[in-house]
N, C-alpha and C. Protein backbone atom coordinates (compact mmCIF):
# COMPACT_ATOMS: atom_id res chain seq x y z
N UNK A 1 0.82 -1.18 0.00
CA UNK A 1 0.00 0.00 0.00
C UNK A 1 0.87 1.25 0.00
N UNK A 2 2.12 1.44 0.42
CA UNK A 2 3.08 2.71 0.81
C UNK A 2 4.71 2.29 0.17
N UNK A 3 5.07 3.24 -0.33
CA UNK A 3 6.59 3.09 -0.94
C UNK A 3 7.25 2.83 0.55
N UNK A 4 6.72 3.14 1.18
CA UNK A 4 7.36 3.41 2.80
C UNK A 4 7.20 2.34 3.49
N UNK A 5 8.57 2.03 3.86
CA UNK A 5 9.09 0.62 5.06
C UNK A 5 8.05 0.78 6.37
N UNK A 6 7.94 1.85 6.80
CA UNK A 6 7.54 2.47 8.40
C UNK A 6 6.17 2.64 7.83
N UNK A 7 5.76 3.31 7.03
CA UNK A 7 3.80 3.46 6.53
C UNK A 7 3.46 2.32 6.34
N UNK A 8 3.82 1.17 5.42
CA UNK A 8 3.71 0.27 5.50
C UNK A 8 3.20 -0.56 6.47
N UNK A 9 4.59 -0.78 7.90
CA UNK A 9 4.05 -1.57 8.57
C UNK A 9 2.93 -1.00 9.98
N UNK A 10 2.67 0.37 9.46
CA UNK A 10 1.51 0.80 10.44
C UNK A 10 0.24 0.82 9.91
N UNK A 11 0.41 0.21 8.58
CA UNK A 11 -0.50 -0.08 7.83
C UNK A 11 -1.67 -1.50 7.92
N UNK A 12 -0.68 -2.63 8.91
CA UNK A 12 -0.98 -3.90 9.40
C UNK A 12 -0.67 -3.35 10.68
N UNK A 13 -1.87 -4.80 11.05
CA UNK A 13 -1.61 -5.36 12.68
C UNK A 13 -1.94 -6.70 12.71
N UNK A 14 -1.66 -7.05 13.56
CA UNK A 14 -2.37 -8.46 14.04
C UNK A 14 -3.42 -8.68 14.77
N UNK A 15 -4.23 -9.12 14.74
CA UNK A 15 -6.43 -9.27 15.26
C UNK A 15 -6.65 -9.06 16.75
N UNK A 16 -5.00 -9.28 17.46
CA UNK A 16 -5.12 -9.44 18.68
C UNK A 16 -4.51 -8.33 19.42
N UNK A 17 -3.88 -7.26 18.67
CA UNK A 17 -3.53 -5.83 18.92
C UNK A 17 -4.16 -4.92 20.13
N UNK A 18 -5.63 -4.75 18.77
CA UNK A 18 -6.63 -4.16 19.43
C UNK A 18 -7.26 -4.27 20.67
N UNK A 19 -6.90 -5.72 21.45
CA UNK A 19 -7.10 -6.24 22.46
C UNK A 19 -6.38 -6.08 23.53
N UNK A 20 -4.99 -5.93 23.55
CA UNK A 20 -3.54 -5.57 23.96
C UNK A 20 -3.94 -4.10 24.50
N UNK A 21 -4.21 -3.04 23.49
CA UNK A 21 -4.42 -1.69 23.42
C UNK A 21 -5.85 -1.36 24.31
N UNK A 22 -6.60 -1.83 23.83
CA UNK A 22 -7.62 -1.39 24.79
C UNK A 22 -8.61 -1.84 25.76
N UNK A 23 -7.63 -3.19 26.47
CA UNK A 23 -8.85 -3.96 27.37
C UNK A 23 -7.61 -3.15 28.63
N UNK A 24 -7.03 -2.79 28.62
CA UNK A 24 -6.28 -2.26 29.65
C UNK A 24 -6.93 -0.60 30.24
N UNK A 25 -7.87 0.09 28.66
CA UNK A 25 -8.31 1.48 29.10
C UNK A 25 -9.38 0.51 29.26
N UNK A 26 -10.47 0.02 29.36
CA UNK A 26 -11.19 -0.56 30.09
C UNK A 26 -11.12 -0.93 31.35
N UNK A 27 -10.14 -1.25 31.90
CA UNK A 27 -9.90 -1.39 32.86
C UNK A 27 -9.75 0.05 33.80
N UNK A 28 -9.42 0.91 33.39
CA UNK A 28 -9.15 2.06 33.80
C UNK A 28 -10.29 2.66 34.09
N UNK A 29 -10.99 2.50 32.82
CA UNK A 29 -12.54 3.48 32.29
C UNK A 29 -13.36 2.84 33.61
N UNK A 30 -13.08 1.51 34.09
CA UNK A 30 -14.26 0.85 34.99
C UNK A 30 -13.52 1.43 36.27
N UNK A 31 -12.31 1.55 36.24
CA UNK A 31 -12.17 1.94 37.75
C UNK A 31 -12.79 3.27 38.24
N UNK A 32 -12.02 4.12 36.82
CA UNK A 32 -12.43 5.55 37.26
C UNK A 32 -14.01 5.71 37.65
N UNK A 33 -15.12 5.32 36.79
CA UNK A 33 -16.41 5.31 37.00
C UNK A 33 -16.93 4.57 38.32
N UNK A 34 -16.50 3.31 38.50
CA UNK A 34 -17.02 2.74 39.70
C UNK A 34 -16.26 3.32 41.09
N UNK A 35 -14.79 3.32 41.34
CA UNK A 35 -14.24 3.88 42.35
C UNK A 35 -13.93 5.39 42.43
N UNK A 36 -13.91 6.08 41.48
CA UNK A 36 -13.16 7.63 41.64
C UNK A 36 -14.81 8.28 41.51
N UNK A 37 -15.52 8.07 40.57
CA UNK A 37 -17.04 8.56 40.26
C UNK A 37 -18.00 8.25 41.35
N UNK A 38 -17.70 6.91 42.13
CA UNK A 38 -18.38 5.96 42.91
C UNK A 38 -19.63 5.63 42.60
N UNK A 39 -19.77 5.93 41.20
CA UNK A 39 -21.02 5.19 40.22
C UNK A 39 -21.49 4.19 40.95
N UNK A 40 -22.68 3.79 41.14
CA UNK A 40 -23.19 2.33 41.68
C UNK A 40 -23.61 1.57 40.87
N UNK A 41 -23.30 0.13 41.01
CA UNK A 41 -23.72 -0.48 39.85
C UNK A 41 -23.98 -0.52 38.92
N UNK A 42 -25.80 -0.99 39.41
CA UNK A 42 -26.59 -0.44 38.49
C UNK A 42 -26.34 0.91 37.14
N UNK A 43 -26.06 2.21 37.68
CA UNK A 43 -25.71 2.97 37.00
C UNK A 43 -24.65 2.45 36.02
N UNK A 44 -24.02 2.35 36.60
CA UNK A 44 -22.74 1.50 35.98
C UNK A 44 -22.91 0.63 34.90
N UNK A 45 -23.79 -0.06 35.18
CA UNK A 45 -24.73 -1.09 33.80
C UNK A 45 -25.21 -0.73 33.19
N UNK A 46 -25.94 0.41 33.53
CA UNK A 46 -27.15 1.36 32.48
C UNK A 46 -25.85 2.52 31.46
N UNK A 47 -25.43 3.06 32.29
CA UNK A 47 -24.39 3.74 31.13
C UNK A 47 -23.49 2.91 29.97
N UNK A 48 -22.88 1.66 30.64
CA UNK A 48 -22.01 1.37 29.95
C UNK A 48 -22.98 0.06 28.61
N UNK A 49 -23.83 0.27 29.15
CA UNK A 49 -25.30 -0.52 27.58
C UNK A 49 -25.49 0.69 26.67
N UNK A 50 -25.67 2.34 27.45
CA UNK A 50 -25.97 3.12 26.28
C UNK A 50 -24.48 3.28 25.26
N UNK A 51 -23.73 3.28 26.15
CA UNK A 51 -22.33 3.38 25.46
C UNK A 51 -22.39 2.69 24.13
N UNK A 52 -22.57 1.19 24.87
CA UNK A 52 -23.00 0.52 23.23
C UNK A 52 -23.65 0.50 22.72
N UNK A 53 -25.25 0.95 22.96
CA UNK A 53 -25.37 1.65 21.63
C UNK A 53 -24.99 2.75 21.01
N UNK A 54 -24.55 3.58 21.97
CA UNK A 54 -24.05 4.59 20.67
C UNK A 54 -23.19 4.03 19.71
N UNK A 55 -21.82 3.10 20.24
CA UNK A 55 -21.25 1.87 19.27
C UNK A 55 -21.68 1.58 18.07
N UNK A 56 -22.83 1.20 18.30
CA UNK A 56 -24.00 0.59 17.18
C UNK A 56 -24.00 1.42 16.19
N UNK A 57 -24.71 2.62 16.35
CA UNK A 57 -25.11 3.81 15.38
C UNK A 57 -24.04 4.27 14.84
N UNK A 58 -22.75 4.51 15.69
CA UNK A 58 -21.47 4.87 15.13
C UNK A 58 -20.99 3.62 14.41
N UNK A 59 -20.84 2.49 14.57
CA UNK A 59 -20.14 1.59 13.60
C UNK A 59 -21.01 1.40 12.39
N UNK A 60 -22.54 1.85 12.45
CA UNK A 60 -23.29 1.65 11.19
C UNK A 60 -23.12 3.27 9.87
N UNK A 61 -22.73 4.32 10.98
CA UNK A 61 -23.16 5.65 10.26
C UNK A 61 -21.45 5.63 9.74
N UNK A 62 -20.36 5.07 10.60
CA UNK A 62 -18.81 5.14 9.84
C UNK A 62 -18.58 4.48 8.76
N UNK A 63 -19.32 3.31 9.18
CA UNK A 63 -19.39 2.30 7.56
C UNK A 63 -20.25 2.11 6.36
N UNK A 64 -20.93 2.95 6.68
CA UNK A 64 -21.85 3.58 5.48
C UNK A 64 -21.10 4.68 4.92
N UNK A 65 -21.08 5.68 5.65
CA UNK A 65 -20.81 6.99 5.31
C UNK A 65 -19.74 7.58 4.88
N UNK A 66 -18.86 7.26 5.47
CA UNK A 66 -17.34 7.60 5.58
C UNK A 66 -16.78 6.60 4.99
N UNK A 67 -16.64 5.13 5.23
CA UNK A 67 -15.85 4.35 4.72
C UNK A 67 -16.28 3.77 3.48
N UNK A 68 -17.30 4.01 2.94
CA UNK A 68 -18.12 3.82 1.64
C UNK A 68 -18.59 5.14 0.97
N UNK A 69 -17.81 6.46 1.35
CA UNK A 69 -18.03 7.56 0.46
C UNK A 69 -16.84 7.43 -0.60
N UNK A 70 -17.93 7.86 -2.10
CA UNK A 70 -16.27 7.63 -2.98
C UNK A 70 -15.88 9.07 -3.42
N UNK A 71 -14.83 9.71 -3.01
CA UNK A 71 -14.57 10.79 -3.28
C UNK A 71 -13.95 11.15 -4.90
N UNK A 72 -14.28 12.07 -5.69
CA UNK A 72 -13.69 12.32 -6.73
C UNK A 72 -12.49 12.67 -7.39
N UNK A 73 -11.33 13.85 -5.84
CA UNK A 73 -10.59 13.83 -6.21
C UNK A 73 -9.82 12.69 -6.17
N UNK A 74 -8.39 12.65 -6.68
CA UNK A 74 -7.33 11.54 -6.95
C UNK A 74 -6.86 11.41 -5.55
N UNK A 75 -6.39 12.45 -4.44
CA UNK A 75 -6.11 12.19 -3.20
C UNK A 75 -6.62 11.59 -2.60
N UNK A 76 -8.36 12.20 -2.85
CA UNK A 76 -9.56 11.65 -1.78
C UNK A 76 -9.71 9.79 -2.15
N UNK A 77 -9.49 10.02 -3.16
CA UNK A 77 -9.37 8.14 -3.92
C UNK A 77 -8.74 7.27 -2.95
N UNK A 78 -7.15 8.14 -2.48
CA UNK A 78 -6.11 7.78 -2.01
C UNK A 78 -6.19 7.10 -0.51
N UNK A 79 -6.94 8.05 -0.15
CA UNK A 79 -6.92 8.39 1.58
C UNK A 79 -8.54 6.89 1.44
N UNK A 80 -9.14 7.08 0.79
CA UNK A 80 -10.26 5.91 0.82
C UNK A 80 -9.74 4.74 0.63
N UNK A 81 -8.96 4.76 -0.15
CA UNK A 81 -7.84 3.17 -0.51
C UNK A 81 -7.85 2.74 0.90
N UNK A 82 -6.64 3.68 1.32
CA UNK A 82 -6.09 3.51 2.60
C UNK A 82 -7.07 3.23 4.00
N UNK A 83 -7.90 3.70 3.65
CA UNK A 83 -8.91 3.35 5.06
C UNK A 83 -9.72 2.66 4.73
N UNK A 84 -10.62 2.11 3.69
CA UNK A 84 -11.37 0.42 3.42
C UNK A 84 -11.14 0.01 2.56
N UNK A 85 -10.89 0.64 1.39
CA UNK A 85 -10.67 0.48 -0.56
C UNK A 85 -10.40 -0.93 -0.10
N UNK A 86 -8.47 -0.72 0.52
CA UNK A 86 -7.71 -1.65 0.75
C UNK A 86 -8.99 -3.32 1.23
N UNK A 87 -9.02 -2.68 2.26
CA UNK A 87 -10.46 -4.32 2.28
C UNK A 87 -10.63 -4.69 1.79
N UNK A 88 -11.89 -3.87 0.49
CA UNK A 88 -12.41 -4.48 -0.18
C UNK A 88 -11.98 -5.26 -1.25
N UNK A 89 -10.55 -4.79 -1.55
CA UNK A 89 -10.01 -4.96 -2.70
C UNK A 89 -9.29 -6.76 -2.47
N UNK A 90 -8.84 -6.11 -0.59
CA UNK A 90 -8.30 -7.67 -0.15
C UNK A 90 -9.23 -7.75 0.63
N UNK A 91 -10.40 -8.95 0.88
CA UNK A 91 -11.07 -8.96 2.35
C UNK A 91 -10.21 -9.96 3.16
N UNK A 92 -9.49 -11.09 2.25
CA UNK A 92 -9.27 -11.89 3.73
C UNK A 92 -7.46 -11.46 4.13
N UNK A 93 -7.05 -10.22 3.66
CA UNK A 93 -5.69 -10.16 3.94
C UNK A 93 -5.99 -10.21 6.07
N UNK A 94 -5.52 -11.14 6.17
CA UNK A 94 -5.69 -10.71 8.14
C UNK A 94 -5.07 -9.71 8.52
N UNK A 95 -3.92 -9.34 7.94
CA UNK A 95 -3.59 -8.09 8.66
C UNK A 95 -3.79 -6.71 8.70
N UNK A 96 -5.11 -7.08 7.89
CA UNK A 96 -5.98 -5.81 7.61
C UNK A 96 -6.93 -5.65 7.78
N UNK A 97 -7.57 -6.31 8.76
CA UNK A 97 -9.20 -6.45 8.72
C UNK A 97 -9.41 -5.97 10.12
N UNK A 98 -8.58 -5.31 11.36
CA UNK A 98 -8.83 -4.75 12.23
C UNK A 98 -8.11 -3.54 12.40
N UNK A 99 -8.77 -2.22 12.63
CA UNK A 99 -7.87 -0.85 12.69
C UNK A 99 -6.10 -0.69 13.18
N UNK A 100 -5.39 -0.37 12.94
CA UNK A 100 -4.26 -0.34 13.29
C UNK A 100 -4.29 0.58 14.57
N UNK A 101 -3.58 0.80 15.57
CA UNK A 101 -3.58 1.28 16.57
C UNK A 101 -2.86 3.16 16.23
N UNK A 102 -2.49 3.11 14.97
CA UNK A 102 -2.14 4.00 14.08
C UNK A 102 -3.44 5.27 13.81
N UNK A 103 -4.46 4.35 13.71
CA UNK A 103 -5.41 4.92 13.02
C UNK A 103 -6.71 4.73 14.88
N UNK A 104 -6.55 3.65 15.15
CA UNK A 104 -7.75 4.08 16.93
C UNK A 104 -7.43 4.49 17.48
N UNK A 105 -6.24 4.66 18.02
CA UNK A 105 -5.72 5.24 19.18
C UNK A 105 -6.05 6.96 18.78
N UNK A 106 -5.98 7.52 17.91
CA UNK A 106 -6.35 8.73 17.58
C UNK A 106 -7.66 8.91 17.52
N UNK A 107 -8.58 7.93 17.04
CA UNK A 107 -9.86 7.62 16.86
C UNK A 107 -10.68 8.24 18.36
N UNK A 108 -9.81 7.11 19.13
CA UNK A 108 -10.49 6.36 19.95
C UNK A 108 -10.39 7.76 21.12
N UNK A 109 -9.31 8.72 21.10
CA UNK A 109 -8.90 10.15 21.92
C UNK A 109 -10.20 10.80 21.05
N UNK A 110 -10.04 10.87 20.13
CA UNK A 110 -10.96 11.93 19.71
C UNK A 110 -12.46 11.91 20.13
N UNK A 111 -13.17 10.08 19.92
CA UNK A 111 -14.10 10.00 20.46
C UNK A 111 -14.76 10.50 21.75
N UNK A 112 -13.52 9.91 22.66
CA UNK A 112 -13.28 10.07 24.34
C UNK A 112 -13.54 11.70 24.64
N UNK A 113 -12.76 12.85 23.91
CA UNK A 113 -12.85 14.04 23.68
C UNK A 113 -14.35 14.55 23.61
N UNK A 114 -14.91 14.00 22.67
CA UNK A 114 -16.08 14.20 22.15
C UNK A 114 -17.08 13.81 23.45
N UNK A 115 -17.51 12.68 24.04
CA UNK A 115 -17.97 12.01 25.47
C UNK A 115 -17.78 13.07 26.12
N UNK A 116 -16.45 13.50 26.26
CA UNK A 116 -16.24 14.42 27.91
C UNK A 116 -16.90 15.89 27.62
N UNK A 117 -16.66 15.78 26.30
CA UNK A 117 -17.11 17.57 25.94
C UNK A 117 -18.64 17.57 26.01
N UNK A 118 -19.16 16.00 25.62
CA UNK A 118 -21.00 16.27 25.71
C UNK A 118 -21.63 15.68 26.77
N UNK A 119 -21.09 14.72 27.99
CA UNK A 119 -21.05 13.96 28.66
C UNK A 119 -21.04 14.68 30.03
N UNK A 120 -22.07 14.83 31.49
CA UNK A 120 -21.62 14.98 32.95
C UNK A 120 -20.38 14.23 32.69
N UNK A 121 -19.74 14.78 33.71
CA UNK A 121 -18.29 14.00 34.07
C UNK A 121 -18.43 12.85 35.13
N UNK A 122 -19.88 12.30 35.43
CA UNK A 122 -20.17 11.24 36.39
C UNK A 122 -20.10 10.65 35.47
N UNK A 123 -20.36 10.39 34.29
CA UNK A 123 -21.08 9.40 33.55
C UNK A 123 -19.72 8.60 32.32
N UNK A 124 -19.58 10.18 31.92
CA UNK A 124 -18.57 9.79 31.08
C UNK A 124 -17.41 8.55 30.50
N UNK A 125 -17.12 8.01 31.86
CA UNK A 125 -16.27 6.87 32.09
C UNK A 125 -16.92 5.15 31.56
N UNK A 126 -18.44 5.23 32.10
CA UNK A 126 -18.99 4.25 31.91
C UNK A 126 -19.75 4.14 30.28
N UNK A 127 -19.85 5.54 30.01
CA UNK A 127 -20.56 5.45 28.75
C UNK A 127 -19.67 5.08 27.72
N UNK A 128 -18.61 5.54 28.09
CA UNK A 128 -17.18 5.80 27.13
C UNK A 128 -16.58 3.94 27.03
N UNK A 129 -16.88 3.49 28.64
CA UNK A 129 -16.04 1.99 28.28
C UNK A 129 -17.56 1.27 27.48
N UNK A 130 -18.81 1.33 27.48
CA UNK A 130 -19.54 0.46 26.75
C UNK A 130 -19.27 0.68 25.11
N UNK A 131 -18.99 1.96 24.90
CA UNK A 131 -18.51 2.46 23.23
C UNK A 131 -17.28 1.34 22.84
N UNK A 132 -15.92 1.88 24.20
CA UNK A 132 -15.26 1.31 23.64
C UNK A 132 -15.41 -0.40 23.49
N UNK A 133 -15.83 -0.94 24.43
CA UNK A 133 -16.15 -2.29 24.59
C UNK A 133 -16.73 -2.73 23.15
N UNK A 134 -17.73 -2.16 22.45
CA UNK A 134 -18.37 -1.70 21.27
C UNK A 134 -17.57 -2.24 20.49
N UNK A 135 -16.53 -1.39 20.19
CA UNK A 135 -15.42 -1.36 18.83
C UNK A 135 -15.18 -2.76 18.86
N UNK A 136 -14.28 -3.10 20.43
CA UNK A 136 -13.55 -4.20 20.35
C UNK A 136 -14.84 -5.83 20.01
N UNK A 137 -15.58 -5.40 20.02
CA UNK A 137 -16.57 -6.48 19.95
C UNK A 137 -16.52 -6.73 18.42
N UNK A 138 -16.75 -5.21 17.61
CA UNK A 138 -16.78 -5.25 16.27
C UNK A 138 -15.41 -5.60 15.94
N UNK A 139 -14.44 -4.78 15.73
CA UNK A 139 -13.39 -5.44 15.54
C UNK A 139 -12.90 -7.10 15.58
N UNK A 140 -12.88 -7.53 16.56
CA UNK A 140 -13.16 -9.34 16.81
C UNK A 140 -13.74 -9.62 16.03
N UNK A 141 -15.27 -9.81 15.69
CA UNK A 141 -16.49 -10.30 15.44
C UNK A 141 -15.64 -10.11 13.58
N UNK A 142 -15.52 -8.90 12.86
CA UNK A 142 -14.75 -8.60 11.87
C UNK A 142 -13.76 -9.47 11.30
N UNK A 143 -12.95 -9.59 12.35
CA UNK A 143 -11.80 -10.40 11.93
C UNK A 143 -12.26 -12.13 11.81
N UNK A 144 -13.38 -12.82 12.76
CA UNK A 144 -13.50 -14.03 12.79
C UNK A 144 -14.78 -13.79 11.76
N UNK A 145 -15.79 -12.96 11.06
CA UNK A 145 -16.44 -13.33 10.25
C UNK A 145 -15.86 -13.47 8.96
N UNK A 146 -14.38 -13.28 8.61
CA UNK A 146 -13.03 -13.47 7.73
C UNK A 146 -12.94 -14.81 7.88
N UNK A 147 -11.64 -14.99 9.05
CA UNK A 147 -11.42 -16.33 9.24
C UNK A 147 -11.64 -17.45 9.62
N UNK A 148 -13.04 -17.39 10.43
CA UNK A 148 -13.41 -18.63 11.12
C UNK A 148 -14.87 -19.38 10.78
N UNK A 149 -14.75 -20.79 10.69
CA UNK A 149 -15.70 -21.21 10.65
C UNK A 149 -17.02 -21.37 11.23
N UNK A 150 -18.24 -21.09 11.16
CA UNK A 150 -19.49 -21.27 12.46
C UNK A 150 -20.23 -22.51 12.18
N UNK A 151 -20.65 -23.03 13.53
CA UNK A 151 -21.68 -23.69 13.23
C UNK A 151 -22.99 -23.39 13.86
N UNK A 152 -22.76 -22.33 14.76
CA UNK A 152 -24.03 -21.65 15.43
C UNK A 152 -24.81 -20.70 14.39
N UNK A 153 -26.31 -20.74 14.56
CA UNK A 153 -27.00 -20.14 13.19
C UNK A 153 -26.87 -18.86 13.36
N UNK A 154 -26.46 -18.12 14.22
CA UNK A 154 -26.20 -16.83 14.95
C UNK A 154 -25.24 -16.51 14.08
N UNK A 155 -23.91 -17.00 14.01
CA UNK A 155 -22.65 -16.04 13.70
C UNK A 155 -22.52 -16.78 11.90
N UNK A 156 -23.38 -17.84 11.47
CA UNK A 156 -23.59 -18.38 10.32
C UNK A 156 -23.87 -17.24 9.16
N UNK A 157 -25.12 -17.18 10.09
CA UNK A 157 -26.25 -15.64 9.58
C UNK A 157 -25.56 -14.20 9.36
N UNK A 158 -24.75 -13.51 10.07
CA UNK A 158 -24.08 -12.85 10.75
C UNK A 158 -22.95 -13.03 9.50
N UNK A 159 -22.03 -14.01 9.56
CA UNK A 159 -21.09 -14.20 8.54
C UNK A 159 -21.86 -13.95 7.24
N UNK A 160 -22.81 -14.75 6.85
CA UNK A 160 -23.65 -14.49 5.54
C UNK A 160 -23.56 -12.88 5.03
N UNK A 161 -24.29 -11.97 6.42
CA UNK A 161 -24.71 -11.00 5.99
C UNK A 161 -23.43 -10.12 5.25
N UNK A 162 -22.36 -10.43 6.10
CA UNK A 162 -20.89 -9.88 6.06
C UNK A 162 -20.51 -10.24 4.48
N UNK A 163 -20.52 -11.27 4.24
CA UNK A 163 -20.19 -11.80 2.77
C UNK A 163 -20.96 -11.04 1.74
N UNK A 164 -21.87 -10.82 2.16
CA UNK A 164 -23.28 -10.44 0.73
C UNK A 164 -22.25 -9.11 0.97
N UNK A 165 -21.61 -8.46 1.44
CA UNK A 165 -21.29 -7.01 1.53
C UNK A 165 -20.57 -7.00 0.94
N UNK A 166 -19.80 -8.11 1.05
CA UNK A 166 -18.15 -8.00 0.45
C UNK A 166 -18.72 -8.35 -1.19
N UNK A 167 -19.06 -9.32 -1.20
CA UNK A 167 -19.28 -10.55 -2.98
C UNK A 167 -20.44 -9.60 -3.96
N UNK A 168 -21.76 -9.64 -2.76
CA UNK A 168 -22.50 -9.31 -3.88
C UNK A 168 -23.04 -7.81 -3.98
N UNK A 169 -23.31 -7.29 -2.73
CA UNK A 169 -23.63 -5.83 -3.13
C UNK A 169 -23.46 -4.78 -1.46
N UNK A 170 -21.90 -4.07 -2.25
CA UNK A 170 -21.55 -3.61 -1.15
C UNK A 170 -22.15 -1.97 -0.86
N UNK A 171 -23.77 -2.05 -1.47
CA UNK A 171 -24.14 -0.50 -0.73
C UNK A 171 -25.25 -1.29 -0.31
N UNK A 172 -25.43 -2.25 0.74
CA UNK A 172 -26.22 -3.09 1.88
C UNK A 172 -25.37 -3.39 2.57
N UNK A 173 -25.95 -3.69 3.75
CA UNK A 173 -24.78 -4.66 4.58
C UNK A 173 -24.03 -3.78 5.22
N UNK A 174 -24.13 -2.64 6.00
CA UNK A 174 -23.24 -1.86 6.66
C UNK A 174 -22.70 -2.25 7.98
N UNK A 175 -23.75 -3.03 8.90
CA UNK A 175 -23.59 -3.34 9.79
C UNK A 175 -22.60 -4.64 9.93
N UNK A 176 -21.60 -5.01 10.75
CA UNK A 176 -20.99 -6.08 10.79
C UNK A 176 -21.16 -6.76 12.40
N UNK A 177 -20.97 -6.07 13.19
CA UNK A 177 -21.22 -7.12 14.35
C UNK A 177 -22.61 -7.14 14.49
N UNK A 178 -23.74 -6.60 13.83
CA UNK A 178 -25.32 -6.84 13.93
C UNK A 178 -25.63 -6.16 13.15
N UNK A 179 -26.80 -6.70 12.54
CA UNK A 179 -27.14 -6.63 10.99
C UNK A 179 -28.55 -5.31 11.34
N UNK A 180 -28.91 -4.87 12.66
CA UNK A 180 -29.94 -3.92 13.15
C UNK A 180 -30.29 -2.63 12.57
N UNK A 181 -28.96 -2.12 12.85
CA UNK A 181 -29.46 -0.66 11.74
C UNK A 181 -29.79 -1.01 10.20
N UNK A 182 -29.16 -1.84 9.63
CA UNK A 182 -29.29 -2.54 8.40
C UNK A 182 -30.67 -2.66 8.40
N UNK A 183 -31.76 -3.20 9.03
CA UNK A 183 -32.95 -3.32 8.85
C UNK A 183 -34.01 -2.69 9.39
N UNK A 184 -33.38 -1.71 10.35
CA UNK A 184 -33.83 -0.25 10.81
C UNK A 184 -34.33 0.65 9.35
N UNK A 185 -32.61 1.10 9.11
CA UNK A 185 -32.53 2.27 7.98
C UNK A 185 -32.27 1.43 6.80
N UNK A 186 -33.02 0.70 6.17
CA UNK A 186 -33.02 0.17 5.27
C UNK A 186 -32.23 -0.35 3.85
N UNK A 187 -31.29 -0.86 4.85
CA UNK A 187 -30.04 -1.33 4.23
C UNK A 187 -29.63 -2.83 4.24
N UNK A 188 -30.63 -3.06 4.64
CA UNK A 188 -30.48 -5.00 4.99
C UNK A 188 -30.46 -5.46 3.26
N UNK A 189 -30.02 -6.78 3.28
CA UNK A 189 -30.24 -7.44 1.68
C UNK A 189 -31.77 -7.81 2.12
N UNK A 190 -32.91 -8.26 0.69
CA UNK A 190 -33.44 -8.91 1.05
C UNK A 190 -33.56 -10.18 1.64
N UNK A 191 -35.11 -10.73 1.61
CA UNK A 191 -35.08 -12.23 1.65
C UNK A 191 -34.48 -13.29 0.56
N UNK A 192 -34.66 -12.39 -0.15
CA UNK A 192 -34.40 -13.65 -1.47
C UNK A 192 -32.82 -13.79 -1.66
């Protein structure tokens, strides 16, 4: 993808990165909210569920919108390559099918940014780890609807939907770890 030795390899990761990188701010995100916030539980449960959904809406409105806009100029071509083109062009390269820490870790500040700037500062922590919890769910779920086999009708279905995106028609199918907004905002494949 890059004439460049160093762009290159921040260009890959390995599936299990993303996991490395951010089950550790999870850990953090739960302390700060439950012990420094002294969030109770409950609360604690209820924020960090809306978190994921916001997850939801954001992994359906990024992968529609943004990562499936085709821009006209030759740069904008460029910069789209680089952030899904590349996918589509390879889906099962593995070392490309989960964000580079290159590209979340900036993501993932900016989001956090965004939370604190619209977010009480009670809340923030718990809403912020169900988002992030979010990604890493998608991310995973991403990489094994690539490489792994199912036999549960759940992640069968799920893989299916993922495939029809890639093979047969990639302006459906936005959703990857749940096919919901897809049949919300009317983007699901049909029945047939």
């Amino acid at each position: 993808m890059f004439k460049n030795g160093f762009l290159e390899s921040l260009s890959k990761v390995h599936y299990w990165v993303p996991l490395v990188v951010f089950i550790p701010v999870i850990g953090v995100l739960s302390w700060q909210a439950l012990t420094v916030e002294q969030m109770s539980l409950l609360a604690f449960i209820g924020y960090t569920l809306l978190g994921l959904f916001v997850w939801t809406i954001t992994e359906y409105v990024l992968h529609r919108y943004v990562f499936h806009f085709y821009p006209s100029s030759e740069i904008g071509k460029r910069i789209h390559f680089i952030f899904h083109g590349v996918h589509h062009d390879y889906p099962n390269d593995a070392k490309r099918l989960v964000m580079p820490p290159s590209a979340s870790i900036p993501l993932a500040a900016l989001f956090f940014a965004l939370f604190y700037y619209l977010l009480p500062s009670n809340i923030v922590y718990a809403c912020f780890l169900g988002f992030i919890t979010g990604y890493l769910v998608y991310d995973m779920t991403h990489y094994a609807l690539h490489h792994a086999s199912f036999k549960s009708p759940f992640w069968m279905k799920l893989k299916k939907h993922h495939m029809l995106h890639h093979y047969s028609d990639s302006t459906k199918g936005y959703g990857v770890s749940s096919d919901f907004w897809d049949k919300i905002l009317g983007s699901n494949f049909s029945k047939k």
